[in-house]
PDB file of N, CA and C in Angstrom:
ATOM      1  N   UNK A   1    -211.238 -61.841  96.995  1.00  0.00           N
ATOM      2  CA  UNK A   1    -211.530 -62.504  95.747  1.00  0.00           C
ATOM      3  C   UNK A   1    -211.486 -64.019  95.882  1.00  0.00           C
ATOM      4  N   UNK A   2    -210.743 -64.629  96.989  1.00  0.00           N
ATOM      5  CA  UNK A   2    -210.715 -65.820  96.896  1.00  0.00           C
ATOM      6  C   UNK A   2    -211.866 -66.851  97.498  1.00  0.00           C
ATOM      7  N   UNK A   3    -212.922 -65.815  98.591  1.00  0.00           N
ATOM      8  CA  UNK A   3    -214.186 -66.202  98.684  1.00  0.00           C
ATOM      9  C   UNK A   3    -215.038 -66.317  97.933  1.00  0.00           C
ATOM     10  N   UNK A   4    -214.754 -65.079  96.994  1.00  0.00           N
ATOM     11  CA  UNK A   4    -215.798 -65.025  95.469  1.00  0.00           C
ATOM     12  C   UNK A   4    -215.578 -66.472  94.921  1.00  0.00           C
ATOM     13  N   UNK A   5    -214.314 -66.712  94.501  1.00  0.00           N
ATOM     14  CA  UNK A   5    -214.134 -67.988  93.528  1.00  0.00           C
ATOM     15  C   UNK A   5    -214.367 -69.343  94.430  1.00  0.00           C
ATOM     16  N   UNK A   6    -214.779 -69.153  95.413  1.00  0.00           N
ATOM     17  CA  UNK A   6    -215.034 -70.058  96.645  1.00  0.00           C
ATOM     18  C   UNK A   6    -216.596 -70.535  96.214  1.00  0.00           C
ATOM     19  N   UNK A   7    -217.344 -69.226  96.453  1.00  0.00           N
ATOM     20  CA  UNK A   7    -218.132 -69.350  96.501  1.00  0.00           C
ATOM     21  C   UNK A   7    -218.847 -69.538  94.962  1.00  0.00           C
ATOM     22  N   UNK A   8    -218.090 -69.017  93.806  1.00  0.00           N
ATOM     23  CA  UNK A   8    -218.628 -69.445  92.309  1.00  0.00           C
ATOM     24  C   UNK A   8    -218.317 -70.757  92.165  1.00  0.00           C
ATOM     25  N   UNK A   9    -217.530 -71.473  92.351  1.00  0.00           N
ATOM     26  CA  UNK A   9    -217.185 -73.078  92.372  1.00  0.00           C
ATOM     27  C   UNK A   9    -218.765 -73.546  93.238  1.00  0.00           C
ATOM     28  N   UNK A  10    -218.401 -73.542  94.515  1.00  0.00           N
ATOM     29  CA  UNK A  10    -219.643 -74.393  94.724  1.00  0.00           C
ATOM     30  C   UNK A  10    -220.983 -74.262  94.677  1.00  0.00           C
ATOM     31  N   UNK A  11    -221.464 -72.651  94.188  1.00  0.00           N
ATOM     32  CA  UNK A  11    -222.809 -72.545  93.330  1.00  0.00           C
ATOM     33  C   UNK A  11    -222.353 -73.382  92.031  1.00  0.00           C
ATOM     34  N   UNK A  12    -221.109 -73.195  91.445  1.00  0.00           N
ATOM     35  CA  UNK A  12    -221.534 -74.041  89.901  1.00  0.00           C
ATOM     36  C   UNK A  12    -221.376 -75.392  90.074  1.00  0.00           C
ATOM     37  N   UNK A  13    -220.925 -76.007  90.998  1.00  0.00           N
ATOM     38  CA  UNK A  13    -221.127 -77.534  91.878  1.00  0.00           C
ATOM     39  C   UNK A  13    -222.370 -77.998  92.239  1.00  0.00           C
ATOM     40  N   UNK A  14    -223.094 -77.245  92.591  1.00  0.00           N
ATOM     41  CA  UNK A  14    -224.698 -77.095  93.098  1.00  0.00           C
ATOM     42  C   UNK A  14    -225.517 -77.683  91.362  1.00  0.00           C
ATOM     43  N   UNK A  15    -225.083 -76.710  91.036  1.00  0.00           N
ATOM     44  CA  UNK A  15    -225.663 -76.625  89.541  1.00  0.00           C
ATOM     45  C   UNK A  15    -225.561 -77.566  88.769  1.00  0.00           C
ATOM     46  N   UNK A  16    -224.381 -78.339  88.838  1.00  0.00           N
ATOM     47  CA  UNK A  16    -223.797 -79.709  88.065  1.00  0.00           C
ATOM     48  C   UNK A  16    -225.278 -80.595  88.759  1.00  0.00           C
ATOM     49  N   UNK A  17    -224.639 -81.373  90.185  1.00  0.00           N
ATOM     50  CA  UNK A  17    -225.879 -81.837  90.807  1.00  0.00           C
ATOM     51  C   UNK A  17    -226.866 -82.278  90.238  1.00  0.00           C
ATOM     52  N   UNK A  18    -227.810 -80.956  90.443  1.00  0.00           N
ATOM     53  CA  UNK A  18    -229.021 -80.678  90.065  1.00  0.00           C
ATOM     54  C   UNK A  18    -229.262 -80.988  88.433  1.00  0.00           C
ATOM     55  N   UNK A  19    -227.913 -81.025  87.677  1.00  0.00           N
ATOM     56  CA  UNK A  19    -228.447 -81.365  86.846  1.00  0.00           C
ATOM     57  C   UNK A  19    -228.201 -82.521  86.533  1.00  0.00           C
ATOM     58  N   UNK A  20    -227.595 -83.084  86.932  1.00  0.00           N
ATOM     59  CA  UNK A  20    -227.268 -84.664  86.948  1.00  0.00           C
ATOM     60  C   UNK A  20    -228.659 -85.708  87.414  1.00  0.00           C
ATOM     61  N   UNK A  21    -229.106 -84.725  88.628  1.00  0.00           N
ATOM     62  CA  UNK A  21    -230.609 -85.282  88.931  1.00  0.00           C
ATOM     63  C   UNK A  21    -231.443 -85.178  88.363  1.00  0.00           C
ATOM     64  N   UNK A  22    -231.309 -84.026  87.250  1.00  0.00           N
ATOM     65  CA  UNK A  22    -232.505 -83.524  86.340  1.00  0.00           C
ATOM     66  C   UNK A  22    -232.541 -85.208  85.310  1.00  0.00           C
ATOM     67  N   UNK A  23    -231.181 -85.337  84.883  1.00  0.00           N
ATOM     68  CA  UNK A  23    -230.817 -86.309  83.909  1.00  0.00           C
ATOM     69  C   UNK A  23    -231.471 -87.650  84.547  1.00  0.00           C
ATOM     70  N   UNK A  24    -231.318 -88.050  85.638  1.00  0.00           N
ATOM     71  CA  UNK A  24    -231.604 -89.457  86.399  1.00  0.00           C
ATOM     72  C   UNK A  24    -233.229 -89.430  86.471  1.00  0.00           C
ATOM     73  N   UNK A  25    -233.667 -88.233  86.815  1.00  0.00           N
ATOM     74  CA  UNK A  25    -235.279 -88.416  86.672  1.00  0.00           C
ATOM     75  C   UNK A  25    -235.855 -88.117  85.461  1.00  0.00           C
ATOM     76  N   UNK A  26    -234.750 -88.110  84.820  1.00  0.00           N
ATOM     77  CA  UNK A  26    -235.929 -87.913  83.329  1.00  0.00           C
ATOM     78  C   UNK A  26    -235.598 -89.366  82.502  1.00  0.00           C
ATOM     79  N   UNK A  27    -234.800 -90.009  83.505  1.00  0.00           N
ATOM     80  CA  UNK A  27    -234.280 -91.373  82.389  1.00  0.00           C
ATOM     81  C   UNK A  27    -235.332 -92.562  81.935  1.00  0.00           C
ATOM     82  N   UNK A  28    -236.758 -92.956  82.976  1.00  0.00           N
ATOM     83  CA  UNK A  28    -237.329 -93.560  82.321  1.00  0.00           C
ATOM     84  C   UNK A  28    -238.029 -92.934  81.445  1.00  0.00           C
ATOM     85  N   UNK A  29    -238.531 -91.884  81.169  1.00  0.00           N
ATOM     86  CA  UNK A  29    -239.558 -91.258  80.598  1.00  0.00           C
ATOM     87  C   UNK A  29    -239.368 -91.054  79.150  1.00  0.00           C
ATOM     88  N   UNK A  30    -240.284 -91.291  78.556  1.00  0.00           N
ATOM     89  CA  UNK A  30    -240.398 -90.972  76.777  1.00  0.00           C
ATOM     90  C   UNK A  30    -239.495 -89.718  76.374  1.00  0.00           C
ATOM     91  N   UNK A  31    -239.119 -89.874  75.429  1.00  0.00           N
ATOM     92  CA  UNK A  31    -238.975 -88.967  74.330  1.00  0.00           C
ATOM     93  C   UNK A  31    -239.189 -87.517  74.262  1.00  0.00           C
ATOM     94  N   UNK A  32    -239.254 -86.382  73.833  1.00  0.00           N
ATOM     95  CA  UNK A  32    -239.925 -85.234  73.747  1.00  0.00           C
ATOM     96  C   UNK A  32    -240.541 -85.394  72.758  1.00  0.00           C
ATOM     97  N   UNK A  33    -241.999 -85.124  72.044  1.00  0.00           N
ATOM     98  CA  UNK A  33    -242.493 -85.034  70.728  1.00  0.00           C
ATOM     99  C   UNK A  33    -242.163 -83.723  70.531  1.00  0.00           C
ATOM    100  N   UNK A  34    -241.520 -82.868  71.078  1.00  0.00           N
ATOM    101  CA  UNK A  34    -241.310 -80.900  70.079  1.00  0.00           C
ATOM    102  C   UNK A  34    -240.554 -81.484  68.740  1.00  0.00           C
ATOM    103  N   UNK A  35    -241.124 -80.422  68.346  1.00  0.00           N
ATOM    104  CA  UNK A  35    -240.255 -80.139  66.579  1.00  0.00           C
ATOM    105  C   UNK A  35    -239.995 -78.753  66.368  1.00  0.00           C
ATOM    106  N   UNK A  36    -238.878 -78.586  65.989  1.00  0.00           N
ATOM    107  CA  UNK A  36    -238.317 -76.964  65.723  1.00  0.00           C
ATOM    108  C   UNK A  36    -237.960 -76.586  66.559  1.00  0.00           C
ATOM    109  N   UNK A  37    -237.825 -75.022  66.722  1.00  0.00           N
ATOM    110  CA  UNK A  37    -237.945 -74.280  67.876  1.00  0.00           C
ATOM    111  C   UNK A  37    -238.365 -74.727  69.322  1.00  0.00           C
ATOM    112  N   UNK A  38    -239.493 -75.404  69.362  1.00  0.00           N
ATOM    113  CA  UNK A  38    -239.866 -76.070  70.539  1.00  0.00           C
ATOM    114  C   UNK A  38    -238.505 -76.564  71.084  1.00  0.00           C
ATOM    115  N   UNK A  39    -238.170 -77.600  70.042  1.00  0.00           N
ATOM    116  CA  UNK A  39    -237.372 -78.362  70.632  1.00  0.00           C
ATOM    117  C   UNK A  39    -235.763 -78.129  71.503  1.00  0.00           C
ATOM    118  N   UNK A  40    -235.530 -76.985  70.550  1.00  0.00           N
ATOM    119  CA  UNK A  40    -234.441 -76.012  70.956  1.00  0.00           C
ATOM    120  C   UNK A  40    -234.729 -75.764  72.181  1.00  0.00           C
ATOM    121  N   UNK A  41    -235.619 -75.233  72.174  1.00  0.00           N
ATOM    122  CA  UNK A  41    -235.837 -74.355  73.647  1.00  0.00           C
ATOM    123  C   UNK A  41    -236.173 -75.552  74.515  1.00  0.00           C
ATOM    124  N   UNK A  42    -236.464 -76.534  74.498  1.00  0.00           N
ATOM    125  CA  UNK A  42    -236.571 -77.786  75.469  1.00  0.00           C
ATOM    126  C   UNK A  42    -235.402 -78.035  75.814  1.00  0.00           C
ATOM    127  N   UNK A  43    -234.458 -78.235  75.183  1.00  0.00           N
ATOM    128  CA  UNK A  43    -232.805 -78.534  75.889  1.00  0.00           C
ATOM    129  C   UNK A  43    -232.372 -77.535  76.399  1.00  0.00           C
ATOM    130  N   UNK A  44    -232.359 -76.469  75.893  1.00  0.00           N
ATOM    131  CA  UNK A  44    -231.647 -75.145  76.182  1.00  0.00           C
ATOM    132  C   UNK A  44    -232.552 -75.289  78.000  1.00  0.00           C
ATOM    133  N   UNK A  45    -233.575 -75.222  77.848  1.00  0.00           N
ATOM    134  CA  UNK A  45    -234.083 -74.781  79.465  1.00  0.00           C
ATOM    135  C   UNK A  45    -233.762 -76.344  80.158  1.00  0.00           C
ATOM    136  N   UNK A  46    -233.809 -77.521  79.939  1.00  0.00           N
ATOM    137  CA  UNK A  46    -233.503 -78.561  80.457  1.00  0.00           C
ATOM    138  C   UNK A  46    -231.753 -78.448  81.335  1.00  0.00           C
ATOM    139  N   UNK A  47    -231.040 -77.774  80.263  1.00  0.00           N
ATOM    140  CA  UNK A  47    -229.570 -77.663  80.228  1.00  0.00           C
ATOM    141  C   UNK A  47    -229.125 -76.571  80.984  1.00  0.00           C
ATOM    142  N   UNK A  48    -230.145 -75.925  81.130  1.00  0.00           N
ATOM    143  CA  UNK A  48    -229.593 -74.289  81.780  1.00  0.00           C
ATOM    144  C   UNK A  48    -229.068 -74.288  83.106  1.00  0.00           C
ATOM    145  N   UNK A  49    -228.922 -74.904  83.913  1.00  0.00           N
ATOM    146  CA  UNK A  49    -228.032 -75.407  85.205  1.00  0.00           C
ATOM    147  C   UNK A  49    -226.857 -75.864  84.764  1.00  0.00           C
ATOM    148  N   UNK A  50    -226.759 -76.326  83.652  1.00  0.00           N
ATOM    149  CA  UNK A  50    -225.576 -76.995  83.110  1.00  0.00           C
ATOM    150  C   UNK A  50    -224.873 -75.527  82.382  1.00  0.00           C
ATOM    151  N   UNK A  51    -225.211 -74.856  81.695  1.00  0.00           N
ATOM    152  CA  UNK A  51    -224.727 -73.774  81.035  1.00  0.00           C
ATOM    153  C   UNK A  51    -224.650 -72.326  81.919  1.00  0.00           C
ATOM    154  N   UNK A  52    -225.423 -72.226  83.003  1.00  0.00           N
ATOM    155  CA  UNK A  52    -224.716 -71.454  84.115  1.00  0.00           C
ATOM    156  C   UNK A  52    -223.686 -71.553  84.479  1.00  0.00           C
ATOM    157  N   UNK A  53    -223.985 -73.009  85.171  1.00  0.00           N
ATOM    158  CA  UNK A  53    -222.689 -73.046  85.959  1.00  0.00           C
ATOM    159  C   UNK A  53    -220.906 -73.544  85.103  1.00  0.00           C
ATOM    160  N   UNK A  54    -221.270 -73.549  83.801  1.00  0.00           N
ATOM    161  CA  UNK A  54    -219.840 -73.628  82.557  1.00  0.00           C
ATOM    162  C   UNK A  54    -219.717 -71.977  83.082  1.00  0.00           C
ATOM    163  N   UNK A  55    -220.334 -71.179  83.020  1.00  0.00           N
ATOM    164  CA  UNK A  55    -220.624 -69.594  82.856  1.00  0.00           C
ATOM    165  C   UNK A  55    -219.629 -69.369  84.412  1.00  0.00           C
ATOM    166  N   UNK A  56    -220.378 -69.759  85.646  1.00  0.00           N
ATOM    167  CA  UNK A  56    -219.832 -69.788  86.298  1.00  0.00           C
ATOM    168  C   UNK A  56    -217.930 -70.260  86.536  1.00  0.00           C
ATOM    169  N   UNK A  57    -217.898 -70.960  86.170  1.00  0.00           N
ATOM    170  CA  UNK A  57    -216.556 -72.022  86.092  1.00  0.00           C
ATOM    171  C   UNK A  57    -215.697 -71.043  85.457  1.00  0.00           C
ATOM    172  N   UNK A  58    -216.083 -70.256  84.485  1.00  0.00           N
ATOM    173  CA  UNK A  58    -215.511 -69.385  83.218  1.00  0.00           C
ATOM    174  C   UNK A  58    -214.992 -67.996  84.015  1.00  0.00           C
ATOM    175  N   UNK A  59    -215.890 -67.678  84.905  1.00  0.00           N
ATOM    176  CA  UNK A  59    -215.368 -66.306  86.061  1.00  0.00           C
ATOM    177  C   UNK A  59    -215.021 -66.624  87.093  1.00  0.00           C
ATOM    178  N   UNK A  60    -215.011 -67.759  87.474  1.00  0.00           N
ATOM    179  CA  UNK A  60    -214.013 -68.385  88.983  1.00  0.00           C
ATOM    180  C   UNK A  60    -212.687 -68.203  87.975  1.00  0.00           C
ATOM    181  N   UNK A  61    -212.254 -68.972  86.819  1.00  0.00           N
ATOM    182  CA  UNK A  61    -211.055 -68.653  86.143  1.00  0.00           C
ATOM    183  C   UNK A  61    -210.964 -67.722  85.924  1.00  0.00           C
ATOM    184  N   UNK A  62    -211.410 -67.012  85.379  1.00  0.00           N
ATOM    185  CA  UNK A  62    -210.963 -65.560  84.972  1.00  0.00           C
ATOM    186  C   UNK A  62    -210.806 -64.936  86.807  1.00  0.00           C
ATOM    187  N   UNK A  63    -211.151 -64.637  87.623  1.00  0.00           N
ATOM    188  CA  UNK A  63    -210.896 -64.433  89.093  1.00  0.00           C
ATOM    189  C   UNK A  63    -210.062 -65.099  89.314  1.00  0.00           C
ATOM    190  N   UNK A  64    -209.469 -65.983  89.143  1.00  0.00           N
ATOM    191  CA  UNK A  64    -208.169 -66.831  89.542  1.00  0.00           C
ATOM    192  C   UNK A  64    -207.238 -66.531  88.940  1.00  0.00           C
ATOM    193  N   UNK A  65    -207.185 -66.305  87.509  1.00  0.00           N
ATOM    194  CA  UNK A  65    -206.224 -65.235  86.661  1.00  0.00           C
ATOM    195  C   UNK A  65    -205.629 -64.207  87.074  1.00  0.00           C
ATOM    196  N   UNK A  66    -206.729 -63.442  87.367  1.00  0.00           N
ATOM    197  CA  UNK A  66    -206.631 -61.702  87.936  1.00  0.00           C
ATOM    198  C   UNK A  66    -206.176 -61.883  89.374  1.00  0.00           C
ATOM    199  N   UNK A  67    -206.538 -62.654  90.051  1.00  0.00           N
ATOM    200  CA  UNK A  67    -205.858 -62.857  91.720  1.00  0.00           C
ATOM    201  C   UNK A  67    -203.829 -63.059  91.442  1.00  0.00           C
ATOM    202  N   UNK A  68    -204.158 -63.915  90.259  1.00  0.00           N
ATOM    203  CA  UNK A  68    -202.624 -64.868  90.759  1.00  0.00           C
ATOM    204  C   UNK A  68    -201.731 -63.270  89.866  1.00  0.00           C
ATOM    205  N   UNK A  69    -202.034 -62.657  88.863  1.00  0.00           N
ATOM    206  CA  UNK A  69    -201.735 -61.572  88.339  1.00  0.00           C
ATOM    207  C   UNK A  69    -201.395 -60.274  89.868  1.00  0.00           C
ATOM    208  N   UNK A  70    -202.700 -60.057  90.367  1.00  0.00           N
ATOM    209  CA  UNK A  70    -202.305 -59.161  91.478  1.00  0.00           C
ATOM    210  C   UNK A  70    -201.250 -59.600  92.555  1.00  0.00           C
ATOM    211  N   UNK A  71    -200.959 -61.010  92.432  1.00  0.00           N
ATOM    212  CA  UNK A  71    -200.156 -61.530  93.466  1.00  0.00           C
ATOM    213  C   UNK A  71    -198.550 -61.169  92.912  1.00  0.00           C
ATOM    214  N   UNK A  72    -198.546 -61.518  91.719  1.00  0.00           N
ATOM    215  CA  UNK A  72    -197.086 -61.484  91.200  1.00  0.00           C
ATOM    216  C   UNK A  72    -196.610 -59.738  91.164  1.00  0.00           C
ATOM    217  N   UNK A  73    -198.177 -59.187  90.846  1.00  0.00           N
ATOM    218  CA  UNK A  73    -196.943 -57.680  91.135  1.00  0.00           C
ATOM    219  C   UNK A  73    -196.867 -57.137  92.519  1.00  0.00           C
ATOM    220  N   UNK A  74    -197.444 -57.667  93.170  1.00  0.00           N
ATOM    221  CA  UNK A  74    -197.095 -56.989  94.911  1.00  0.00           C
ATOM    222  C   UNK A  74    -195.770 -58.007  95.069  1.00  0.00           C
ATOM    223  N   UNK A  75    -195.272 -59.122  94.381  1.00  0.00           N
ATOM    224  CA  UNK A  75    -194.387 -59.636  95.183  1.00  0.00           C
ATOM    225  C   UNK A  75    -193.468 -58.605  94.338  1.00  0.00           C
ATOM    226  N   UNK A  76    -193.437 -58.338  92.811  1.00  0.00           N
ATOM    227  CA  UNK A  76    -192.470 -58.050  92.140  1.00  0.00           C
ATOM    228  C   UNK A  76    -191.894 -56.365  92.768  1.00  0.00           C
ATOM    229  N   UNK A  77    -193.179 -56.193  93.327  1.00  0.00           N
ATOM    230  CA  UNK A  77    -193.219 -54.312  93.685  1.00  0.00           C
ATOM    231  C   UNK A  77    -192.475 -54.834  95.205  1.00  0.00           C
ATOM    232  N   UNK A  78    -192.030 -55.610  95.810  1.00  0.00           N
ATOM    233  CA  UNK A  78    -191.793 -55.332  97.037  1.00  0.00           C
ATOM    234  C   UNK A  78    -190.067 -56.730  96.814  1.00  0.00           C
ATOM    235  N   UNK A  79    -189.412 -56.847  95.820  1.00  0.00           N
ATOM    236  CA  UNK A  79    -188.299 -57.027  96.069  1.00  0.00           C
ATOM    237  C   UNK A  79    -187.282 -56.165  96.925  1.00  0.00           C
ATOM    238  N   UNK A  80    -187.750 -55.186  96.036  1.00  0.00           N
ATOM    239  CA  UNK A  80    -186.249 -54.252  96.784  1.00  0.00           C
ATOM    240  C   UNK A  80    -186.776 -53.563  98.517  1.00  0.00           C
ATOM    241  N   UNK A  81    -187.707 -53.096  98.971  1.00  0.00           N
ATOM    242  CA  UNK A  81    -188.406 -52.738  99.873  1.00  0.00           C
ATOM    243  C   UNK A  81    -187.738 -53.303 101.258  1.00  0.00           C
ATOM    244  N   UNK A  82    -186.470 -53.648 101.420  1.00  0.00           N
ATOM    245  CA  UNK A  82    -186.194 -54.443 102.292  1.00  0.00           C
ATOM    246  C   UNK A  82    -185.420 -53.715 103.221  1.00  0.00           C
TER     247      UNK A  82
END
């Protein structure tokens, strides 16, 4: 499990990035003209590297939870075992 959360960190690291570059190349450029719905869906897909990888970040923790959980009862199950 600790490769999993290895490896969900730096796909959602990847993802930050990319969108940070998305942000830098879109900085000289105009405006969007969408209205409504359009427009929704223009951020939402602009942002979606950004909202993966929160997604991501969200199950590396939750996997880091459940790891440090399985850790405390093998230590707690093996006090007396001596």
């Amino acid at each position: 499990m600790k490769k999993a959360r290895l490896i969900l960190n730096i796909i959602a690291l990847l993802l930050i990035v990319f969108q940070l570059l998305g942000y830098l190349g879109n900085m000289g450029k105009s405006p969007t003209i969408a209205k409504g719905v359009d427009l929704v869906a223009f951020y939402v897909g602009f942002n979606l590297p950004a909202i993966l990888a929160l997604i991501l970040f969200l199950v590396s923790l939750y996997l880091r939870r459940r790891l440090k959980k399985k850790e405390m009862s093998t230590i707690v199950d093996s006090i007396g075992k001596s």
